[in-house]
C-alpha atoms as a PDB file:
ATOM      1  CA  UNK A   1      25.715  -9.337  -2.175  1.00  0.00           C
ATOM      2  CA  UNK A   2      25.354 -11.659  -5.186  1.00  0.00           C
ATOM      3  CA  UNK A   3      27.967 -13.888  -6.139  1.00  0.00           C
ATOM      4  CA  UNK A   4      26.686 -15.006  -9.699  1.00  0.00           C
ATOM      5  CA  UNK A   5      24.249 -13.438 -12.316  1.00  0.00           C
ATOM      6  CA  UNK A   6      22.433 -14.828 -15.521  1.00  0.00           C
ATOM      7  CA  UNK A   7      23.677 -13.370 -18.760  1.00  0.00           C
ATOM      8  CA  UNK A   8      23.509 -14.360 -22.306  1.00  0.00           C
ATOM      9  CA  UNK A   9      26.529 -16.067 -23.964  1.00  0.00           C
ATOM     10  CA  UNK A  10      26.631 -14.475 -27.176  1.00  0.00           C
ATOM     11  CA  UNK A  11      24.813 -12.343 -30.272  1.00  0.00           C
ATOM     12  CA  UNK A  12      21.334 -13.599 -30.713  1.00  0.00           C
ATOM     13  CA  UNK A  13      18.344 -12.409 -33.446  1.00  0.00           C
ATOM     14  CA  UNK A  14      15.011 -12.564 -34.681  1.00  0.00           C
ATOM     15  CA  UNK A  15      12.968 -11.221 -36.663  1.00  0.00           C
ATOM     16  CA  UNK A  16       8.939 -10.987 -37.165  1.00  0.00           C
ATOM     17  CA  UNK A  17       6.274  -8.408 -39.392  1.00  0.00           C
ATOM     18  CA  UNK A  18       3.594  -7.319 -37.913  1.00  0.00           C
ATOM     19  CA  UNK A  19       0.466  -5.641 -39.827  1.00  0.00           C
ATOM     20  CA  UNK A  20       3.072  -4.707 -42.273  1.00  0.00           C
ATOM     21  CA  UNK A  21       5.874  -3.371 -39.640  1.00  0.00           C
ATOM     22  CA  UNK A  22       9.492  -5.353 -39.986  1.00  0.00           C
ATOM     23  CA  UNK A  23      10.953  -5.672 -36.558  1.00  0.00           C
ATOM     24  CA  UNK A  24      14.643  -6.835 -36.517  1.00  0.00           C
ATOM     25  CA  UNK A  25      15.523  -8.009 -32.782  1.00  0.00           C
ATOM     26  CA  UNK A  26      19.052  -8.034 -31.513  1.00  0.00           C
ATOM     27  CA  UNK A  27      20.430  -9.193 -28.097  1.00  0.00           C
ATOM     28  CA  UNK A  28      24.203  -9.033 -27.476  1.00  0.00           C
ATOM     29  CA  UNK A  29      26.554  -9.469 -24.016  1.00  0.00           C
ATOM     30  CA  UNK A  30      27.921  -6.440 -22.569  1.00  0.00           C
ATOM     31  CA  UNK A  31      30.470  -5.570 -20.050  1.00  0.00           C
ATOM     32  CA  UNK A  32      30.050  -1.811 -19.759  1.00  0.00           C
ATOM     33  CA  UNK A  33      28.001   1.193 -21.181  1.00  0.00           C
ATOM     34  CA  UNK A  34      30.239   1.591 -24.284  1.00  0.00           C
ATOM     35  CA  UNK A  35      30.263  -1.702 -25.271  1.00  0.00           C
ATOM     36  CA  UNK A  36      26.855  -0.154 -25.711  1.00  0.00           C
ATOM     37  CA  UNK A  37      26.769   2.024 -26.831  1.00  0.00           C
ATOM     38  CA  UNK A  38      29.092   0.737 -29.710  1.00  0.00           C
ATOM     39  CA  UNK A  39      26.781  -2.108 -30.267  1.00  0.00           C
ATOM     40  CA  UNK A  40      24.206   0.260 -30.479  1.00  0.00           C
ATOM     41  CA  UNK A  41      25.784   2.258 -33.354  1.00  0.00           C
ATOM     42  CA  UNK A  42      26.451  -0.658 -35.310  1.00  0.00           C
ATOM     43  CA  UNK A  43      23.515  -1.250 -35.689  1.00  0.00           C
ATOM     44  CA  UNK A  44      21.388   1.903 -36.228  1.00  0.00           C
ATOM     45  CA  UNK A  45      24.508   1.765 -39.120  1.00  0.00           C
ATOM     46  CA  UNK A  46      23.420  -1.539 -40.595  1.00  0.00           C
ATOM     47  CA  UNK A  47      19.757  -0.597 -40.240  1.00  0.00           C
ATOM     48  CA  UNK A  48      20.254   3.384 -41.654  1.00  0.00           C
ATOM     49  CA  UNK A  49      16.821   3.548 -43.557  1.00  0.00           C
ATOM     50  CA  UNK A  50      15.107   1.972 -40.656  1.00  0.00           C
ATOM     51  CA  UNK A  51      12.200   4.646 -38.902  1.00  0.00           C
ATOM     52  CA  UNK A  52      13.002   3.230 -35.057  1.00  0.00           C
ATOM     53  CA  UNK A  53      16.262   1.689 -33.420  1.00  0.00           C
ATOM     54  CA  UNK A  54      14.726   0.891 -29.938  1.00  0.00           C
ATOM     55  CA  UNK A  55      16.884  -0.495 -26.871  1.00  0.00           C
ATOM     56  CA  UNK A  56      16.910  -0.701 -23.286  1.00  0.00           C
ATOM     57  CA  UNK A  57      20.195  -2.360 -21.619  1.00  0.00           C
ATOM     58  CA  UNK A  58      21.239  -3.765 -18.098  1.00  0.00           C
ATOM     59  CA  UNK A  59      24.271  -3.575 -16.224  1.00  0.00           C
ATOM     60  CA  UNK A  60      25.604  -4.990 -13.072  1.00  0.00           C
ATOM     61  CA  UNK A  61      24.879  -8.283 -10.494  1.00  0.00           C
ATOM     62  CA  UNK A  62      21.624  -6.753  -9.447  1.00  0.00           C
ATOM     63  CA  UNK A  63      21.041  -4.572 -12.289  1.00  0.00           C
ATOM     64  CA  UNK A  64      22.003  -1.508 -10.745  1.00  0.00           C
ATOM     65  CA  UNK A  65      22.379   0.371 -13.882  1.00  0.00           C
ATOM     66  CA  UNK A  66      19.868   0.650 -17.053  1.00  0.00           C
ATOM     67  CA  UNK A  67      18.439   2.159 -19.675  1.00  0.00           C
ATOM     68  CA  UNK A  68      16.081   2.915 -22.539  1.00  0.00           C
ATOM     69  CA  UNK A  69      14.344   4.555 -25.299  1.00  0.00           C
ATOM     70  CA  UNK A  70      11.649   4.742 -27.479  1.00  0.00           C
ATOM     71  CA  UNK A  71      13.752   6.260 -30.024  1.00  0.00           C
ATOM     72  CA  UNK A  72      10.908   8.165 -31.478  1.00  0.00           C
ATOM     73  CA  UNK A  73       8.067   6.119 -30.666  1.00  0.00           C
ATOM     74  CA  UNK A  74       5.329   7.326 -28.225  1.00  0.00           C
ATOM     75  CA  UNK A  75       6.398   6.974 -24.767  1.00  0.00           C
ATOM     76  CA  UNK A  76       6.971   4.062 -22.755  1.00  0.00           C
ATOM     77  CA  UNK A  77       5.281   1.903 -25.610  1.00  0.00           C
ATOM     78  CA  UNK A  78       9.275   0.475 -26.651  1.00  0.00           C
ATOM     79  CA  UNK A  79      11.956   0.871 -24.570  1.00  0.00           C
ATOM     80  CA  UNK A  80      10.413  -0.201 -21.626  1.00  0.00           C
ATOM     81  CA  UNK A  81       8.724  -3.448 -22.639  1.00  0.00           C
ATOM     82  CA  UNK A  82      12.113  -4.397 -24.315  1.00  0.00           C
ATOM     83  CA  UNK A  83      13.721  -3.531 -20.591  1.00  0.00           C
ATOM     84  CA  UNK A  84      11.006  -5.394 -19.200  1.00  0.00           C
ATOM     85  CA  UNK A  85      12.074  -8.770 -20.621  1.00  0.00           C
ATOM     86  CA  UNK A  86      15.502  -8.107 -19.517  1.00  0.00           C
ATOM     87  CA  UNK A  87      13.960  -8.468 -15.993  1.00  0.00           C
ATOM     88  CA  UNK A  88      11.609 -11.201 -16.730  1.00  0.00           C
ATOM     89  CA  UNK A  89      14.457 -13.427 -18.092  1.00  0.00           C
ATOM     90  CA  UNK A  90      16.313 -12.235 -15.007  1.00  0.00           C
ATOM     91  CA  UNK A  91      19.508 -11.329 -17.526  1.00  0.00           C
ATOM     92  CA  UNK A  92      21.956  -8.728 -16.759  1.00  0.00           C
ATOM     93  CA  UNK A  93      25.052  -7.114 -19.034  1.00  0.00           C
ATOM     94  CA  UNK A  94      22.738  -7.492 -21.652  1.00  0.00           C
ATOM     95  CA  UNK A  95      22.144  -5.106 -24.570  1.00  0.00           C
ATOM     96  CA  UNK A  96      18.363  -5.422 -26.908  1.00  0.00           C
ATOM     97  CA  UNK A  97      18.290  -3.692 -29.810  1.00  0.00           C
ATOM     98  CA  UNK A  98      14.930  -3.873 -31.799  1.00  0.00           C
ATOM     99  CA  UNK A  99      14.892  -2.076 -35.296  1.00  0.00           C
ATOM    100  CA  UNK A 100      11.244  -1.961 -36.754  1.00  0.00           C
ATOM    101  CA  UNK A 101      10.041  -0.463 -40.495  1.00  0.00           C
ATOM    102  CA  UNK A 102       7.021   0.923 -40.508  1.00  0.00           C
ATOM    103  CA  UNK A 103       4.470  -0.737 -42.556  1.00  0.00           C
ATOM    104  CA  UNK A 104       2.389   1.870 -43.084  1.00  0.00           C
ATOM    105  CA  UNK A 105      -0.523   0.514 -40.633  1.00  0.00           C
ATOM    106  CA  UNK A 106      -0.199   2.151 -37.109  1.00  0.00           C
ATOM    107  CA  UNK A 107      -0.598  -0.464 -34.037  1.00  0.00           C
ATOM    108  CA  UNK A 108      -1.535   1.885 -31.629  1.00  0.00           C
ATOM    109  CA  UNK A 109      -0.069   1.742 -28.569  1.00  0.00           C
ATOM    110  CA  UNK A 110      -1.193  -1.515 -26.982  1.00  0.00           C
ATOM    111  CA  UNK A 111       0.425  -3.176 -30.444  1.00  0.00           C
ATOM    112  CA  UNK A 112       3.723  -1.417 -30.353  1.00  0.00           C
ATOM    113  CA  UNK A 113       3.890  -2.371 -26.615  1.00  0.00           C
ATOM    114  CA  UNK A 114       3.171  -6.227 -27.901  1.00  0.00           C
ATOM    115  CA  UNK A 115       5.666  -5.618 -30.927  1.00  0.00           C
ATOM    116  CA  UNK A 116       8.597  -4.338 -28.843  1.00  0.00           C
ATOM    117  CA  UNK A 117       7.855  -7.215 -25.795  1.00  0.00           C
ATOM    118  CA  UNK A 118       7.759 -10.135 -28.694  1.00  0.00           C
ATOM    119  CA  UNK A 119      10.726  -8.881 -30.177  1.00  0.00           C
ATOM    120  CA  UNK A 120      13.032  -8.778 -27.229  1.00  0.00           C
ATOM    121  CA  UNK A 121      11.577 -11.867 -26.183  1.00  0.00           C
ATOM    122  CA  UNK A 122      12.297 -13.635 -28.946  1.00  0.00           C
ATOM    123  CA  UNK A 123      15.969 -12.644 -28.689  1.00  0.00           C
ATOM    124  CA  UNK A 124      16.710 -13.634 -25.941  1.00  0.00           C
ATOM    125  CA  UNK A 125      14.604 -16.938 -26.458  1.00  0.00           C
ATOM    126  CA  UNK A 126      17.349 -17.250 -29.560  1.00  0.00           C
ATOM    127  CA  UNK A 127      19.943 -16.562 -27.121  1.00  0.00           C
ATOM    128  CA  UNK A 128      22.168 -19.394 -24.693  1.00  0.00           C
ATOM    129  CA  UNK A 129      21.149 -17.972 -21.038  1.00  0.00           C
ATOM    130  CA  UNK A 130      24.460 -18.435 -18.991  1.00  0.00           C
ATOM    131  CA  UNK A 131      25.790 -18.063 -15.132  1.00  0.00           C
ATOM    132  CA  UNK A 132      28.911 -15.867 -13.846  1.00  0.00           C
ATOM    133  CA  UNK A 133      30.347 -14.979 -11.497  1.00  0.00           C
ATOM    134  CA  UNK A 134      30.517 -11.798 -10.123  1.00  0.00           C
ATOM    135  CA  UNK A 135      34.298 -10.717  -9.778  1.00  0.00           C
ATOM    136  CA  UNK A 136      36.628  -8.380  -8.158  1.00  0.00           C
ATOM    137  CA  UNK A 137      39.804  -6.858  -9.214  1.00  0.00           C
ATOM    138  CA  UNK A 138      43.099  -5.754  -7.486  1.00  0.00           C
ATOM    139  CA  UNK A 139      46.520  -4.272  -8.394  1.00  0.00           C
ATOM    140  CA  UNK A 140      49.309  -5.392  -7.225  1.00  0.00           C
ATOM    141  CA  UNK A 141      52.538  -3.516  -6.688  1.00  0.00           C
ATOM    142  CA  UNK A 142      56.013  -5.022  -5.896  1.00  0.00           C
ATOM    143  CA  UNK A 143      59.823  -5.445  -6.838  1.00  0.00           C
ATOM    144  CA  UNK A 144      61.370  -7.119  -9.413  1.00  0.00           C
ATOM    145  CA  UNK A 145      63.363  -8.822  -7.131  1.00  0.00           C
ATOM    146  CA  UNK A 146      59.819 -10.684  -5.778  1.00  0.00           C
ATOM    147  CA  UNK A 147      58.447 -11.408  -8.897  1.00  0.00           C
ATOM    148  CA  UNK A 148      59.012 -15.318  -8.485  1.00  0.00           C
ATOM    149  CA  UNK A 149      57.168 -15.036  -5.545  1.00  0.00           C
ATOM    150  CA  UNK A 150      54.379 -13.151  -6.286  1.00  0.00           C
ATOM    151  CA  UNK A 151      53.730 -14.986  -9.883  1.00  0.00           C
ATOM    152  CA  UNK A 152      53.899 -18.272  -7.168  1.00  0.00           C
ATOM    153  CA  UNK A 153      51.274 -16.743  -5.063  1.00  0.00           C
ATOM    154  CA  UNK A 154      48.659 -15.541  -8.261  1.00  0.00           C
ATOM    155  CA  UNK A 155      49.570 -19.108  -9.284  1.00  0.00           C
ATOM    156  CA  UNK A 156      48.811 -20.500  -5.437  1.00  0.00           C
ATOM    157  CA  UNK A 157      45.026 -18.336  -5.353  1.00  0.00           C
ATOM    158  CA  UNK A 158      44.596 -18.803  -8.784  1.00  0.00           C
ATOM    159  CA  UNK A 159      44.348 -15.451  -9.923  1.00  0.00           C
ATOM    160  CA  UNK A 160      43.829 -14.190 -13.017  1.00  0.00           C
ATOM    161  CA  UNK A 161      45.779 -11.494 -14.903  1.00  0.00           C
ATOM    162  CA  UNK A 162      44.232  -8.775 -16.741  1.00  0.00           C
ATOM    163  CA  UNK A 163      47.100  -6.491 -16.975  1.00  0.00           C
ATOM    164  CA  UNK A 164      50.524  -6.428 -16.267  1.00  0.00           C
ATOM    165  CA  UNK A 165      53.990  -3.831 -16.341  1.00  0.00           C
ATOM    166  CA  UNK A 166      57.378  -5.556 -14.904  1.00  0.00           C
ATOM    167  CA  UNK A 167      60.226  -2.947 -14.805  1.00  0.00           C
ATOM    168  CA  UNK A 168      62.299  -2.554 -11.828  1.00  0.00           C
ATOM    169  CA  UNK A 169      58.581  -1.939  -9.970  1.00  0.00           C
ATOM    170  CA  UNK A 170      56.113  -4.004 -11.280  1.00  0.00           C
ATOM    171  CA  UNK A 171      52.550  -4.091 -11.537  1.00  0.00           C
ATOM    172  CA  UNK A 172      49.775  -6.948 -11.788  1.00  0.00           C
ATOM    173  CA  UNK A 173      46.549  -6.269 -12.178  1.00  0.00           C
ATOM    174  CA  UNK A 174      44.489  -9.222 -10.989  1.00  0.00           C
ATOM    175  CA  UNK A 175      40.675 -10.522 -11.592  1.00  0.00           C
ATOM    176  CA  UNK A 176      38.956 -13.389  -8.754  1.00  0.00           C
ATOM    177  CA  UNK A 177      35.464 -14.077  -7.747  1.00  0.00           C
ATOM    178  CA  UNK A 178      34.100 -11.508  -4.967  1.00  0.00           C
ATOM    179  CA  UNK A 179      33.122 -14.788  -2.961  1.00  0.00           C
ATOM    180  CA  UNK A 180      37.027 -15.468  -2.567  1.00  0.00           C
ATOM    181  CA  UNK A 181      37.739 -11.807  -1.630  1.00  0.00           C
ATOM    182  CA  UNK A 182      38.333 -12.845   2.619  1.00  0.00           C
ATOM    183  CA  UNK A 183      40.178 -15.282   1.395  1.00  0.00           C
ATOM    184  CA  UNK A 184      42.352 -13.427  -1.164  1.00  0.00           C
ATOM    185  CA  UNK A 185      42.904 -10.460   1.041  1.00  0.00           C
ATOM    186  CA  UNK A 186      43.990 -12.489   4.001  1.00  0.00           C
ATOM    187  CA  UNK A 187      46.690 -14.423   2.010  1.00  0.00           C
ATOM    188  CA  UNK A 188      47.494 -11.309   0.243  1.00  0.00           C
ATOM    189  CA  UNK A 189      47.969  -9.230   3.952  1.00  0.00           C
ATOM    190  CA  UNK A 190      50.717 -12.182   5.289  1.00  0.00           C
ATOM    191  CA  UNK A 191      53.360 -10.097   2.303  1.00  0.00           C
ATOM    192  CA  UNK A 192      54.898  -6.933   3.360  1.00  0.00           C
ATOM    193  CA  UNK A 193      56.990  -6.600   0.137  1.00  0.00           C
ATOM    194  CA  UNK A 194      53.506  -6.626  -1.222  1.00  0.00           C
ATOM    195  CA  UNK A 195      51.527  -3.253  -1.956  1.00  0.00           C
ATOM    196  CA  UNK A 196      47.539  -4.113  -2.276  1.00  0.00           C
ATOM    197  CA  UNK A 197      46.338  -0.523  -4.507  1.00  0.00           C
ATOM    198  CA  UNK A 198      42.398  -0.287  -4.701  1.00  0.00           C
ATOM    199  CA  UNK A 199      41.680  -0.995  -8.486  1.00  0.00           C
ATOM    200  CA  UNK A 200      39.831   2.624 -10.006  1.00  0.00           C
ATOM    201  CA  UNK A 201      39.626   1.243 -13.438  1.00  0.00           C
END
């Protein structure tokens, strides 16, 4: 199980011509598949006149979900080069969008192939390539009564919050690194006011 992944930090561009064809190249961090698909959107709505709005994204520590498309062009001669630089930087929660305006000179399909690998290459050559860590997430469930003691303990394994609800029950949801999960559960265990719920969401 992986502990840390590569990732970009934030937004990154560029922008070449080829034979006449504009392609606008866009890399941006994502947590999930609507982030996106959102990103997506905005910009096949910036770029509305363009002919093409090629992506191909990556999700997960080891990449576990992806995808792409041509958007039009002839197969496999986009989407898949752009996903293929997403493996060759060895970047994950990643999202390349490349946008290109036909110039009126085809490039057959060795040149679109080039086109689409140069421009998600480029982004993500304009990009800061980071490291994270991979992390886990728990909910917690206790009394009011045993909130001084619980905030102690979050406080103690240096957990951090991502939700929380305090009524008479209250409810933490909680965010660590996976490599402290033995630890985290074994603290976590030595509470009985404490219930652990598996986190769905």
């Amino acid at each position: 199980m992986k502990t840390e992944f590569r990732t970009i930090e934030s937004e990154s561009e560029s922008y070449f011509k080829e034979k006449g064809s504009k392609f606008y190249s866009f890399a941006f961090p994502i947590a999930d598949e609507d982030e996106a698909k959102t990103k997506l959107k905005e910009v096949k709505d910036r770029f509305k006149d363009a002919r093409h709005h090629c992506y191909a994204f990556k999700l997960g520590a080891e990449g576990e979900l992806y995808r792409y498309s041509d958007d039009g062009e002839p197969a496999n001669t986009a989407g898949k080069p752009i996903y293929g630089q997403l493996n060759s930087f060895d970047v994950t929660n990643v999202l390349i969008v490349v946008v290109r305006y036909f110039g009126g000179v085809k490039l057959g399909v060795g040149g679109l192939i080039q086109a689409y690998r140069e421009g998600a290459k480029t982004a993500l050559e304009n990009a800061k390539i980071i490291t994270k860590e991979v992390t886990t997430r728990r909910k917690l469930h206790f009394k009011y009564e045993d909130m001084n003691v619980m905030m102690s303990l979050v406080k103690v394994l240096n957990l951090n919050i991502v939700e929380q609800e305090f009524e008479m029950e209250c409810y933490l949801t909680v965010e660590f690194p996976i490599q402290k999960l033995e630890r985290v559960e074994e603290k976590l265990a030595n509470y009985p006011q404490l219930e652990v719920i598996p986190f769905s969401g």
